[in-house]
Protein backbone atom coordinates (compact mmCIF):
# COMPACT_ATOMS: atom_id res chain seq x y z
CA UNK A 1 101.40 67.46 87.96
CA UNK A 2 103.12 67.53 84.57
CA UNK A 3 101.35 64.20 83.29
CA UNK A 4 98.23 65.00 84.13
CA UNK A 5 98.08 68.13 81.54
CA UNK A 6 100.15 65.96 78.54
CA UNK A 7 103.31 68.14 79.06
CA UNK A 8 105.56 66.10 80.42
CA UNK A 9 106.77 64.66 77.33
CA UNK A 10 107.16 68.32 75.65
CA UNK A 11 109.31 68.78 79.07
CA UNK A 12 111.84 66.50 78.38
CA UNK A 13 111.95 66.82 74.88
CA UNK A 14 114.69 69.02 73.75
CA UNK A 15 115.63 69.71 70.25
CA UNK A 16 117.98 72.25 68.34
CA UNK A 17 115.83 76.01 67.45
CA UNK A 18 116.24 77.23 63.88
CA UNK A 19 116.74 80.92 63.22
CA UNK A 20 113.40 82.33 63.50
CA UNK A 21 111.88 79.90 65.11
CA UNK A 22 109.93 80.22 68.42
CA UNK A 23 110.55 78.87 71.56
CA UNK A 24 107.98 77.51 74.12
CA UNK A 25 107.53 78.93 77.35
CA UNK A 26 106.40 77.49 80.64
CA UNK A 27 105.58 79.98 83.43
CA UNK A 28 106.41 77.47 86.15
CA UNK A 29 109.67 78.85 87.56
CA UNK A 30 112.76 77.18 87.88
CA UNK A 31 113.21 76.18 91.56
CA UNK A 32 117.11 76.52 92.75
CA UNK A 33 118.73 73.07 93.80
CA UNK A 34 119.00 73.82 97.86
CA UNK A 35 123.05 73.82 97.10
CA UNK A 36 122.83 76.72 95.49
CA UNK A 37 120.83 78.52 98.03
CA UNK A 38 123.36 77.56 100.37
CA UNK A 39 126.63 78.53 98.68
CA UNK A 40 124.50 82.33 97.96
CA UNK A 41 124.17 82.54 101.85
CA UNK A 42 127.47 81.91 102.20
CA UNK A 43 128.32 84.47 99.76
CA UNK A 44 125.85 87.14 101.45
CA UNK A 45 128.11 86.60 104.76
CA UNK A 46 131.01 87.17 102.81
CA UNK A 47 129.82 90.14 101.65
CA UNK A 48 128.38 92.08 104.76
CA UNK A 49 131.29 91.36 106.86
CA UNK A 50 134.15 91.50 104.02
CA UNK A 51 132.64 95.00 102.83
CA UNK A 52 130.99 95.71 106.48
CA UNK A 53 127.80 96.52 105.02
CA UNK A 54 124.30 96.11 107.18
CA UNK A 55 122.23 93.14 106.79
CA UNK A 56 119.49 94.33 105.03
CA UNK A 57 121.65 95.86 101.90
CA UNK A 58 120.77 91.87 100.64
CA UNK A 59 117.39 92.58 100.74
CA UNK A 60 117.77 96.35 98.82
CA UNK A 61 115.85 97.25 96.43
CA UNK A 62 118.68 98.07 94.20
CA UNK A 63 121.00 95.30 95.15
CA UNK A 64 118.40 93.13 94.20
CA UNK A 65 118.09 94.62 91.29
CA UNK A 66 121.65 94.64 90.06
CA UNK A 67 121.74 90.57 90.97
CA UNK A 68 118.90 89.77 88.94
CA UNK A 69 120.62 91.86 85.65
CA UNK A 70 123.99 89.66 86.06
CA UNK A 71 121.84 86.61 85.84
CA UNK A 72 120.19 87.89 83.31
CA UNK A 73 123.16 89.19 81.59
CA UNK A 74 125.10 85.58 81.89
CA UNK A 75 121.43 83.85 80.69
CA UNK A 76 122.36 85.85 77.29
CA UNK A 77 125.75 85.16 76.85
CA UNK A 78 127.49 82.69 79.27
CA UNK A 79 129.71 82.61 82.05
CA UNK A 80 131.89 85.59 82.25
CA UNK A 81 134.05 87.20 84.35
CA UNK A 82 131.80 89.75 86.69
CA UNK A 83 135.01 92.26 86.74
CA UNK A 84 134.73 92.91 83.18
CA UNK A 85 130.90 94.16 83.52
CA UNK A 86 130.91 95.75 86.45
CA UNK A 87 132.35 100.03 86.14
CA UNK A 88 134.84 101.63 87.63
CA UNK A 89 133.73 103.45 91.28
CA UNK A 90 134.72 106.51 89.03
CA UNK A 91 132.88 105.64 86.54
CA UNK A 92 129.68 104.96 88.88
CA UNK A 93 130.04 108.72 90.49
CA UNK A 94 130.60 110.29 86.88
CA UNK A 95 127.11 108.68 85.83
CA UNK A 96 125.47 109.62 89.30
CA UNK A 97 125.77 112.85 87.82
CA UNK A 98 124.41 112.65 84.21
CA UNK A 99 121.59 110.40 85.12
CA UNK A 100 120.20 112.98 87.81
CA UNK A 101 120.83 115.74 85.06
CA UNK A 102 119.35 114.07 82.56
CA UNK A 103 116.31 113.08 85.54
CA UNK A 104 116.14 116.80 86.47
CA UNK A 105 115.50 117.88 83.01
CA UNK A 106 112.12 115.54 82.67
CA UNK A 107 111.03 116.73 86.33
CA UNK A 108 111.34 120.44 85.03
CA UNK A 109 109.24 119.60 82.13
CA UNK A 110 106.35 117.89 84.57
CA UNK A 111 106.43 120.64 87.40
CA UNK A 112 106.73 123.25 85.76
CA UNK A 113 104.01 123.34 83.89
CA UNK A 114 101.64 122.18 86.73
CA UNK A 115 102.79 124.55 89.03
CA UNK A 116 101.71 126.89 86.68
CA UNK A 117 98.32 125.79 86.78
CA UNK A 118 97.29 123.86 90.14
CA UNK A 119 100.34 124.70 92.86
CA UNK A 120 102.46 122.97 94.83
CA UNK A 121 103.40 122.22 98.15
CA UNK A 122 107.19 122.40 99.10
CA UNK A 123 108.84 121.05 102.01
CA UNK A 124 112.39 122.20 102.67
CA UNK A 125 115.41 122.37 105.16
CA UNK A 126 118.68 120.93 104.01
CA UNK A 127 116.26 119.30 101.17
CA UNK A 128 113.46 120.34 99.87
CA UNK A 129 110.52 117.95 98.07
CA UNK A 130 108.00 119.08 96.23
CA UNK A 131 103.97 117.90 96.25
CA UNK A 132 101.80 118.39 93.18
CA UNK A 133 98.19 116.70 91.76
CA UNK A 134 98.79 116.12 88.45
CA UNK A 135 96.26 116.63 85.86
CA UNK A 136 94.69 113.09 86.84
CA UNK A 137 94.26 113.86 90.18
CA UNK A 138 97.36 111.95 91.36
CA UNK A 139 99.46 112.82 94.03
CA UNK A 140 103.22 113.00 93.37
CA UNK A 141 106.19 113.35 95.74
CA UNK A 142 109.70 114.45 93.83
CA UNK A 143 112.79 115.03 96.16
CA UNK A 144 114.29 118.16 94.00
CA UNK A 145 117.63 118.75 96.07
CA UNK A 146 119.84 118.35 98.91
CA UNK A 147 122.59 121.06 99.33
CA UNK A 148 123.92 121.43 102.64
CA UNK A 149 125.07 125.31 103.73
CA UNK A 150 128.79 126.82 103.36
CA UNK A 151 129.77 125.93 106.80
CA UNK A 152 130.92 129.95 106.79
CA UNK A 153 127.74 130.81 106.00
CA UNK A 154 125.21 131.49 109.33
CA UNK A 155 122.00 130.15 108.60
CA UNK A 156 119.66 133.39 109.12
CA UNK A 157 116.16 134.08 107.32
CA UNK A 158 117.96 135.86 104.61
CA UNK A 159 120.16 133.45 103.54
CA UNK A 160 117.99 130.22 104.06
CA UNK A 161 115.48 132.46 101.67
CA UNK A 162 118.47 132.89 98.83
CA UNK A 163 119.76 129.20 99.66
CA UNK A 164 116.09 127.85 99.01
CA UNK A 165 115.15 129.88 95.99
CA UNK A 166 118.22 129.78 94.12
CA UNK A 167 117.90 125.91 94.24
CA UNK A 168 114.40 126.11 93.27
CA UNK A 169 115.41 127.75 90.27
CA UNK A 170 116.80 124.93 88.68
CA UNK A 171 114.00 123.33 88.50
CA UNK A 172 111.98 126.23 86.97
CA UNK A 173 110.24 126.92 90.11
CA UNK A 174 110.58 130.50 90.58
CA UNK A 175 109.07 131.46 93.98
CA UNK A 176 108.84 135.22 93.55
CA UNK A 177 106.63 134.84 90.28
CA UNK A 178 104.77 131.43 91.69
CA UNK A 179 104.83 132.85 95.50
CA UNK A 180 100.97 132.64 95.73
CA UNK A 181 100.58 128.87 94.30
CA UNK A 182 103.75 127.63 96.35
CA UNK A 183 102.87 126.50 99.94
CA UNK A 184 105.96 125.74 102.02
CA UNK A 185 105.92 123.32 105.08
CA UNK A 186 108.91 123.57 106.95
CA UNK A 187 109.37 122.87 111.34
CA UNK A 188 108.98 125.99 113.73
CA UNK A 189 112.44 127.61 113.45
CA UNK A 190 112.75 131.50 113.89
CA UNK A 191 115.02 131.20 110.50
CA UNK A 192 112.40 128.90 108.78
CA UNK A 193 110.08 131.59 109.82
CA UNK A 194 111.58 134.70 109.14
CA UNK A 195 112.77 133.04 105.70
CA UNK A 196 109.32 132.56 104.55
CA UNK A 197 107.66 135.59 105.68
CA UNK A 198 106.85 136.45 102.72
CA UNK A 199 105.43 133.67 101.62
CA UNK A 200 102.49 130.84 102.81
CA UNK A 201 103.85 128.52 105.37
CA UNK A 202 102.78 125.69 107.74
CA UNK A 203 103.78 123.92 110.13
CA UNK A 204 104.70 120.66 109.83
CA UNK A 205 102.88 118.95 112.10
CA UNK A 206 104.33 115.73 112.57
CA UNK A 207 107.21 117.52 114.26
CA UNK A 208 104.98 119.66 116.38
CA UNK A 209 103.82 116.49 117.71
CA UNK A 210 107.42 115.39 118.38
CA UNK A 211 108.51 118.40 119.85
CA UNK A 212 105.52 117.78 122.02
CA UNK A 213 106.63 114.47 123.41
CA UNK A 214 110.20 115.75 123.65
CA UNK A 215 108.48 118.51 126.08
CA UNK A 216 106.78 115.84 128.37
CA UNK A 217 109.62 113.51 128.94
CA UNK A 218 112.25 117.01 128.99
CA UNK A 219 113.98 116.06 132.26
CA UNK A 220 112.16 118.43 134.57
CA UNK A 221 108.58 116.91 133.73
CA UNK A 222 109.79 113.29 134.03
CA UNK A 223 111.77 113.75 137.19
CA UNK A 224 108.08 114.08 138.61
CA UNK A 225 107.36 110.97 137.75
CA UNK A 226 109.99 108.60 139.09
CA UNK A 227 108.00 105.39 138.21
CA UNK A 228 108.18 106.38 134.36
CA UNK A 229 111.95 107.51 134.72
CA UNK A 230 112.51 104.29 136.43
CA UNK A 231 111.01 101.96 133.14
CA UNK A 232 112.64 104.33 130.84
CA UNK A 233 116.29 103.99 132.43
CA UNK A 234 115.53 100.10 132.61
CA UNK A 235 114.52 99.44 129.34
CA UNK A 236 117.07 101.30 127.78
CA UNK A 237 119.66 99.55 129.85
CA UNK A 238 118.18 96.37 128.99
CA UNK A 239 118.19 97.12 124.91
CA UNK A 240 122.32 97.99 125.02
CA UNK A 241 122.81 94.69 127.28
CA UNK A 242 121.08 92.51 124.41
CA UNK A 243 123.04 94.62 122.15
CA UNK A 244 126.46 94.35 123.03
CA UNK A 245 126.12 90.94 124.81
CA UNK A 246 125.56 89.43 121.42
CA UNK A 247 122.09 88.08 123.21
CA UNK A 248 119.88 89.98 120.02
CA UNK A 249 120.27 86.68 118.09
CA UNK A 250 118.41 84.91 120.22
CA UNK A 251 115.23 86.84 119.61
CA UNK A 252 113.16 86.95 116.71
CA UNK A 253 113.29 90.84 116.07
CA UNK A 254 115.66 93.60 116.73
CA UNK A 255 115.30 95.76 120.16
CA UNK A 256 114.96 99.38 118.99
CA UNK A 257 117.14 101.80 121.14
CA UNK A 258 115.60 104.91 121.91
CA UNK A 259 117.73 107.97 120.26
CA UNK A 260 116.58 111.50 120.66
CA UNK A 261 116.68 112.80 117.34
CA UNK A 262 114.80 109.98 115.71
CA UNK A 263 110.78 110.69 116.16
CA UNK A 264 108.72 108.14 118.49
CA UNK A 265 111.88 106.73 119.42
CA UNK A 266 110.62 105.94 122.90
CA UNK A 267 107.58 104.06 121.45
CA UNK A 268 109.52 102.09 119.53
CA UNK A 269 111.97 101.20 122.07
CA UNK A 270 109.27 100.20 124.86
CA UNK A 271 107.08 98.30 122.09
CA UNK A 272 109.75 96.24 121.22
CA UNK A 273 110.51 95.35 124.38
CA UNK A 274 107.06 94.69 125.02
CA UNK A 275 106.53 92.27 121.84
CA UNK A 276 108.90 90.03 122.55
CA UNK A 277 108.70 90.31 126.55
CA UNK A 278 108.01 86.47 127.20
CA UNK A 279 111.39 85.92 125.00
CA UNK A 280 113.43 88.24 126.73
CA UNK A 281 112.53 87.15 129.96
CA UNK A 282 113.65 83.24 128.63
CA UNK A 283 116.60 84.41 127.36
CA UNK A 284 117.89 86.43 130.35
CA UNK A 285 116.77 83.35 132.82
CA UNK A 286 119.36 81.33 130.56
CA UNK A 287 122.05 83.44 131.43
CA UNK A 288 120.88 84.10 134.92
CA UNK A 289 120.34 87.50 134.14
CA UNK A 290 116.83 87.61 134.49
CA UNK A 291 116.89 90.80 137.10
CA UNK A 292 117.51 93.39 133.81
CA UNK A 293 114.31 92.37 133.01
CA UNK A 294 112.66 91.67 136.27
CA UNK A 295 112.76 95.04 137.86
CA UNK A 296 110.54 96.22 134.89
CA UNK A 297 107.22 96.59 135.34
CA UNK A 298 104.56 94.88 133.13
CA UNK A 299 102.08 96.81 133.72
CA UNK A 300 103.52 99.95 133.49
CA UNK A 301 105.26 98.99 130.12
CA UNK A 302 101.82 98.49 128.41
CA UNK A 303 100.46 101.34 129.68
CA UNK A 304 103.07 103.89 128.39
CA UNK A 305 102.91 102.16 125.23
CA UNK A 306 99.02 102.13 125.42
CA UNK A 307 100.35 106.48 125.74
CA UNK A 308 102.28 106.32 123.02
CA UNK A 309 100.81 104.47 120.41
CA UNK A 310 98.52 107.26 119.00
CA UNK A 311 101.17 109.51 118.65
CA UNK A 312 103.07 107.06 116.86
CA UNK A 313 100.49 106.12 114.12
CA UNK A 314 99.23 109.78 114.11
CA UNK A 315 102.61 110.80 112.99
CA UNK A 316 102.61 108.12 110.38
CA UNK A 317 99.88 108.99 108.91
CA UNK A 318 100.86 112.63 108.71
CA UNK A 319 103.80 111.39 106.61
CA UNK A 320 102.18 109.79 103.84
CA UNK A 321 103.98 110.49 100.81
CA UNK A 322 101.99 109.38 97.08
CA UNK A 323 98.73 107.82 98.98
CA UNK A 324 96.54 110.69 99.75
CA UNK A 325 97.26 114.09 100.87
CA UNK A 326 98.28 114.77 104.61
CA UNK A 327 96.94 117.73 105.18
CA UNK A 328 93.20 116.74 105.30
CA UNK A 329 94.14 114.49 108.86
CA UNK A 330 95.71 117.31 110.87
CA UNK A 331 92.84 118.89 112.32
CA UNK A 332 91.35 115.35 113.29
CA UNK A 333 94.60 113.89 114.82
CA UNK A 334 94.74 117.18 116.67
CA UNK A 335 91.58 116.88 118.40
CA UNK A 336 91.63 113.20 119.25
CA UNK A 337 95.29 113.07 120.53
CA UNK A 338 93.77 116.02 123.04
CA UNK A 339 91.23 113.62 123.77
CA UNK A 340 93.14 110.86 124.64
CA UNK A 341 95.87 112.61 126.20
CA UNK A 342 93.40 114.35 128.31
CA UNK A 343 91.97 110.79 129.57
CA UNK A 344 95.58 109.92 130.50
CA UNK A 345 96.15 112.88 133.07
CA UNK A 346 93.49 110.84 134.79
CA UNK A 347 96.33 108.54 135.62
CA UNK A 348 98.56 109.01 138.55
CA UNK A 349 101.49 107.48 136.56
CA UNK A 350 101.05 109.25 133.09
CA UNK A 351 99.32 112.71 134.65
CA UNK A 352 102.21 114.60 134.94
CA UNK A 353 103.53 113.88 131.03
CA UNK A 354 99.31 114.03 129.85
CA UNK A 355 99.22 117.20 131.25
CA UNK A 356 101.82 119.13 129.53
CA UNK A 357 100.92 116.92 126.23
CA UNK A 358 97.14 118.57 126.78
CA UNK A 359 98.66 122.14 126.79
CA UNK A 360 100.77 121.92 123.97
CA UNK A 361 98.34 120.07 121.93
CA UNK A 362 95.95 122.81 122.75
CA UNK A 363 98.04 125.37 121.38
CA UNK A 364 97.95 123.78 118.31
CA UNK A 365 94.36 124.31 118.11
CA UNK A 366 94.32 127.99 119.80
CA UNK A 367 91.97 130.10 117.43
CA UNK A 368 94.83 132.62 117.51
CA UNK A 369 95.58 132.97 113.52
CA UNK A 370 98.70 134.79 114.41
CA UNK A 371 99.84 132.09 116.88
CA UNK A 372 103.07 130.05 115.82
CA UNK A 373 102.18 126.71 115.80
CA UNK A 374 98.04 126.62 115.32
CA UNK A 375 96.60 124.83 113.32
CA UNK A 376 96.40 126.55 109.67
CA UNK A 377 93.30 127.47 108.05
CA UNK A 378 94.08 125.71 105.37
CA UNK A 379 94.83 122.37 107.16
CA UNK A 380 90.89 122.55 108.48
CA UNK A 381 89.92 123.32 104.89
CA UNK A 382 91.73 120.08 103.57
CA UNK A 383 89.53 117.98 106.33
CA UNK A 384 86.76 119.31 105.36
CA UNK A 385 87.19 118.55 101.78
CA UNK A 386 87.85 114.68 102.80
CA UNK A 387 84.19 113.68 102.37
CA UNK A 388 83.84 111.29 105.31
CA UNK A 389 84.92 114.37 107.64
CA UNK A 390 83.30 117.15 105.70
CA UNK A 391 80.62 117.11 108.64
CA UNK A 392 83.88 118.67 110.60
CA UNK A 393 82.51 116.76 113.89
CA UNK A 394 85.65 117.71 115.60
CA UNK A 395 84.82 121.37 115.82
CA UNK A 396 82.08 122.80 117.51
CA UNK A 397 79.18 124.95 115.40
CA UNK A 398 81.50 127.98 115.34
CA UNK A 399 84.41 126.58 114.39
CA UNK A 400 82.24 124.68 111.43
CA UNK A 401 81.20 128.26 110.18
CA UNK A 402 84.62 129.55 109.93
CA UNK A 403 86.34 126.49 108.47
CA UNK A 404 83.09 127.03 105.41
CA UNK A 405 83.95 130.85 105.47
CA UNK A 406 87.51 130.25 104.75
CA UNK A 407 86.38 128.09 101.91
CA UNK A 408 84.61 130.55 100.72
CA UNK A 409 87.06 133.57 100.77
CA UNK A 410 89.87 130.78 99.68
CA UNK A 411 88.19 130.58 96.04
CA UNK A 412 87.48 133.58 95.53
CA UNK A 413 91.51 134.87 96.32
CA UNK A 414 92.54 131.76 94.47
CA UNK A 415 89.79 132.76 91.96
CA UNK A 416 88.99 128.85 91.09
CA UNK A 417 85.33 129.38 90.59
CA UNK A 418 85.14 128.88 86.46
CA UNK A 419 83.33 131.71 86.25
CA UNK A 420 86.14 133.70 86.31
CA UNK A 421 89.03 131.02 85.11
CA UNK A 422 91.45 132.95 82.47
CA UNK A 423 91.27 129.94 80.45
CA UNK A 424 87.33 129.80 79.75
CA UNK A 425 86.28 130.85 76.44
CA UNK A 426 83.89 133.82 77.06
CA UNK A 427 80.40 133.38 75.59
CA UNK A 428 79.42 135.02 72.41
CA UNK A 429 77.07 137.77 72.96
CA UNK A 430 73.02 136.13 72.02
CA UNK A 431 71.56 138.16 69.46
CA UNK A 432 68.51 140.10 71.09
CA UNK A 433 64.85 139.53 70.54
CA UNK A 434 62.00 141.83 71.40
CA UNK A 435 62.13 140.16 74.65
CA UNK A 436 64.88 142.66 75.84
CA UNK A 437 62.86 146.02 75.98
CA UNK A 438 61.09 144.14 78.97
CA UNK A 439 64.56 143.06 80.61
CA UNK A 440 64.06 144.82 83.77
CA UNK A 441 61.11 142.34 84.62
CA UNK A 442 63.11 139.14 83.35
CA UNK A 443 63.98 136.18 85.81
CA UNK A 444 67.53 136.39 86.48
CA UNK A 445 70.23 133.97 85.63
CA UNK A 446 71.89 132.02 88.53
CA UNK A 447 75.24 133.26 88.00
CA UNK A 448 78.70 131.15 89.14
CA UNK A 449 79.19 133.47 91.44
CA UNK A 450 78.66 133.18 95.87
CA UNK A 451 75.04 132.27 95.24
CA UNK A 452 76.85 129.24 92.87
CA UNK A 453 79.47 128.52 95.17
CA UNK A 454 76.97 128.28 98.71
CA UNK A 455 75.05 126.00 96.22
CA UNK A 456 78.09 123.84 95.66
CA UNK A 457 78.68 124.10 99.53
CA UNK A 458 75.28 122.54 100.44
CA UNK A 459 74.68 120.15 97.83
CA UNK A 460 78.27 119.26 99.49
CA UNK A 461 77.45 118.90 103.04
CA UNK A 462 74.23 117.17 102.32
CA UNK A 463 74.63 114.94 99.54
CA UNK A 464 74.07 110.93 99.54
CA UNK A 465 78.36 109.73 99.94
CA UNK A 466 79.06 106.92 98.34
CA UNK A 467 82.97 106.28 99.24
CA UNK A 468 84.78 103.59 101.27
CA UNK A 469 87.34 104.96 103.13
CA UNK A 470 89.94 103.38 101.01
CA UNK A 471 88.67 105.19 98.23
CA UNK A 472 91.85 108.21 97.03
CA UNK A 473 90.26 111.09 97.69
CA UNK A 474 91.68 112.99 94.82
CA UNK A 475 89.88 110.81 92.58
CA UNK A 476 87.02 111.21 94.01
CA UNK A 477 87.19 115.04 93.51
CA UNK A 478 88.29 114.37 89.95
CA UNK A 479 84.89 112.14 89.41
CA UNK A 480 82.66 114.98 91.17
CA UNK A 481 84.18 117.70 89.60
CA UNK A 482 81.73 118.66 87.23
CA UNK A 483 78.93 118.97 90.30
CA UNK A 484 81.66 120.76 92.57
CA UNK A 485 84.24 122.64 90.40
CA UNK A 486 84.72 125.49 92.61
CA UNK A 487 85.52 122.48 95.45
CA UNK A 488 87.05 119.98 93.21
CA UNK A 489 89.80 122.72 92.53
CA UNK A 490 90.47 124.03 96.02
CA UNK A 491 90.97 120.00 97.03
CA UNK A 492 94.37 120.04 94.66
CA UNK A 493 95.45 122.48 96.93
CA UNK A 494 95.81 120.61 100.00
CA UNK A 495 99.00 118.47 99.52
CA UNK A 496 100.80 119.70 102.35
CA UNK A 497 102.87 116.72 103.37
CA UNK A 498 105.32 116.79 106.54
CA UNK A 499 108.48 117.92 106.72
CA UNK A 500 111.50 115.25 107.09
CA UNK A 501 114.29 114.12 104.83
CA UNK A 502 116.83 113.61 107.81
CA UNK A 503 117.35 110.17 108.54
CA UNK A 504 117.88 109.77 104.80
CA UNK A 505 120.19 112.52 104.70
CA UNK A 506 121.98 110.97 107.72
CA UNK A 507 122.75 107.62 105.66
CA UNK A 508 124.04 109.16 102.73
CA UNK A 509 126.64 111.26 105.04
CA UNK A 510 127.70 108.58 107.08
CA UNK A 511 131.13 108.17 108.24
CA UNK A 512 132.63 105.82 105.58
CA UNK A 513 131.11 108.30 102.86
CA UNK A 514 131.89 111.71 104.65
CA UNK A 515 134.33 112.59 101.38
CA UNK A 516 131.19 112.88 99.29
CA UNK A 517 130.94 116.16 97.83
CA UNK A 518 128.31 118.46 98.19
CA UNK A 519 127.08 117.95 94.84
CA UNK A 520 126.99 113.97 94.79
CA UNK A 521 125.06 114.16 97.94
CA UNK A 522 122.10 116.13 96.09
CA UNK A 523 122.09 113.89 93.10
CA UNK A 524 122.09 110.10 95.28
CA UNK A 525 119.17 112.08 97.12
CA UNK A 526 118.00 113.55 94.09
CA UNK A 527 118.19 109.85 92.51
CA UNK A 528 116.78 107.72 95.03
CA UNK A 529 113.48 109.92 95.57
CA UNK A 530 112.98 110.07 91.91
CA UNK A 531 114.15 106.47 90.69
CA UNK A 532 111.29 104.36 89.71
């Protein structure tokens, strides 16, 4: 309380300020008279249904944002009329333009010059974003461009190659000059493919996995299991009822539709249901409707879920943007989804979906280099530089000797051992001593050679960790890189997010906005993955 710390007094003291003068400043907040609240919720309704605009635009970022600048604004001067502050819609799409100009010409300056020296990783279909360590070991994520085809235009390899680099170029990255510091994750498309040929590609995993589950509940494998058709056809039927009944209100949280383009949509459909089941079921016995949700099994909802789940938080993992790189939890989401899927074909009700789940996940691990969708080389060199899976326990002894022998032949092609970096000083030439007529019986050096880099490896493998698994691993590289710098330069390399980009894509293009042009469609995206 105020009088218990002698302010009170200073509180309600108010006096005139001279010029120069400074002000006193409390850091207890102002707390708005309930009225107030209550005449801006009024105002919020106004706005999403005058404007039809969704909900959660109040709770935007950028709307946010903007409020808190004309309270700010009218703090400075007064009251004013908001129309004579607020531009033009012209005026907004002219300045769209020069502020992602003016953005692009800083991000040139930054990528540039580390994509000169570490590499990259870009993901790309109608966008592309681009993946970089800087120089202190932090892991960036820059959406560079959004440019949709000339609808006349087929989308083979060739032009999906001239399409990607040309955009590329504006940003200084030129991929024929860069081609062997530029890794590309894109999905499994024979135009992705035959695009990149020439260049290093992976998969992106996250929609191998999604392709996966689009496989196992395709039509002809669920038909074969009527009891999961059933719940499926239920449950959706039961989301549009609450949805166009106007029921949704009643309950806490949103029921998630399942769409087929949108990834784990049938998790997140079923878990929502699940969640609020108890509520559902209350609501629906209100209305005498409590049949939509009494033909659906309990049971059988939890254990689909229980199915799903891991694929659900293995594909969010896999899209972790600035955290940590990606690329290091392929290999070990790989192996324990094949686990766990291959429990479930123990189930009657699941086997039929586990089953085909097992075989495709398999493929992703098939020791076939040449194979499609395996997993890359250089996704089980990125676990074993995480240093809580460097034991690579997922593979058996063979597998461990081949994931080290990649290492191996990886820095020497790459040549990161700083033996033979461009950018080392060499060493000036020792004066000899009488010592040299008997140099063929001298001890030789150790160089920084493979005897140097197997050194590195084992001191690797074997050392004393000390790092929580919240730790970033990148700085953790960055700390040991004077013990591992062969290592600690081969871990920049693995940034290799997943590919996506669409649902974002998808908002900007909506219906009211279809008039955008090409152009303003790249610089919102352009804006909004590079706005701070």
């Amino acid at each position: 309380e105020d009088h218990k710390i002698g302010t009170s007094g200073l509180r309600r003291h108010s006096c005139p300020i001279t010029k120069g003068q400074t002000k006193l400043a409390f850091t207890k907040s102002f707390l708005v008279p309930e009225k107030f609240k209550k005449e801006t919720r009024d105002k919020c309704v106004q706005f999403v249904c005058q404007d039809i605009r969704p909900y959660d635009t109040i709770s935007g970022k950028g709307f946010t944002q903007l409020a808190q600048h004309l309270v700010d604004t009218a703090a400075r001067i007064g009251k004013f009329d908001v129309c004579e502050i607020l531009p033009h819609p012209a005026t907004v799409s002219r300045n769209v333009e020069m502020r992602a100009q003016s953005l692009r010409k800083h991000v040139v300056e930054e990528i540039t010059a580390t994509i000169s020296k570490f590499g990259c990783a870009v993901t790309s279909f109608l966008s592309a974003t681009i993946h970089y360590v800087n120089e202190q070991s932090e892991l960036h994520s820059r959406v560079l461009f959004a440019a949709p085809f000339d609808p006349s235009t087929s989308k083979t390899g060739e032009n999906i190659r001239r399409h990607l680099l040309q955009n590329l170029r504006v940003f200084g990255i030129d991929a024929t000059d860069m081609g062997k510091k530029i890794i590309f994750v894109t999905d499994r498309g024979a135009n992705m493919i035959s695009a990149l040929r020439e260049y290093t590609r992976l998969n992106c995993t996250a929609h191998i996995l999604n392709v996966t589950l689009s496989s196992a509940f395709g039509t002809a494998i669920i038909e074969k299991s009527p009891e999961i058709a059933s719940l499926l056809t239920d449950v959706k039927k039961l989301v549009t009822y609450f949805k166009h009944s106007g029921q949704q209100g009643k309950l806490k949280k949103s029921l998630k539709q399942s769409i087929e383009t949108r990834w784990n949509s049938n998790f997140d459909m079923l878990n929502s249901v699940l969640e609020q089941y108890e509520d559902i079921a209350s609501v629906l016995t209100e209305s005498n409707n409590y049949d939509k949700i009494g033909r659906i099994s309990i049971s059988t909802l939890k254990l689909l879920v229980s199915f799903l789940k891991p694929f659900k938080e293995a594909t969010d993992d896999l899209e972790t943007d600035n955290t940590a790189p990606s690329a290091s939890l392929v290999l070990p989401w790989s192996v324990r989804l094949i686990e766990h899927c291959t429990s479930a074909t123990k189930d009657p009700l699941l086997s039929e979906i586990a089953t085909v789940c097992v075989t495709r996940l398999k493929e992703l691990l098939s020791e076939d280099s040449t194979s499609s969708h395996s997993v890359h080389m250089l996704y089980k060199i990125a676990t074993f530089l995480t240093p809580n899976l460097r034991g690579l326990r997922m593979l058996d002894e063979r597998g461990r000797q081949n994931v080290i022998q990649g290492v191996k032949e990886m820095i020497e092609d790459l040549k990161f051992d700083h033996a033979h970096d461009e950018d080392v000083e060499p060493t000036p030439a020792k004066r000899p001593t009488v010592l040299h007529k008997f140099s063929d019986w001298e001890e030789e050096e150790e160089s920084c050679g493979s005897k140097s880099l197997d050194v590195q490896i084992q001191e690797y493998r074997t050392m004393k960790l000390e790092l929580s698994s919240q730790q970033n691993i990148l700085q953790w590289w960055n700390s040991n890189s004077s013990q591992f710098p062969a290592l600690s330069n081969l871990a920049r390399e693995n940034t290799a997010p997943s590919e996506r980009a669409f649902s974002l894509c998808g908002r900007i293009l909506e219906e009211r906005r279809s008039v955008l042009k090409p152009s303003s469609v790249s610089d919102i995206l352009f804006l909004h993955g590079n706005l701070k």
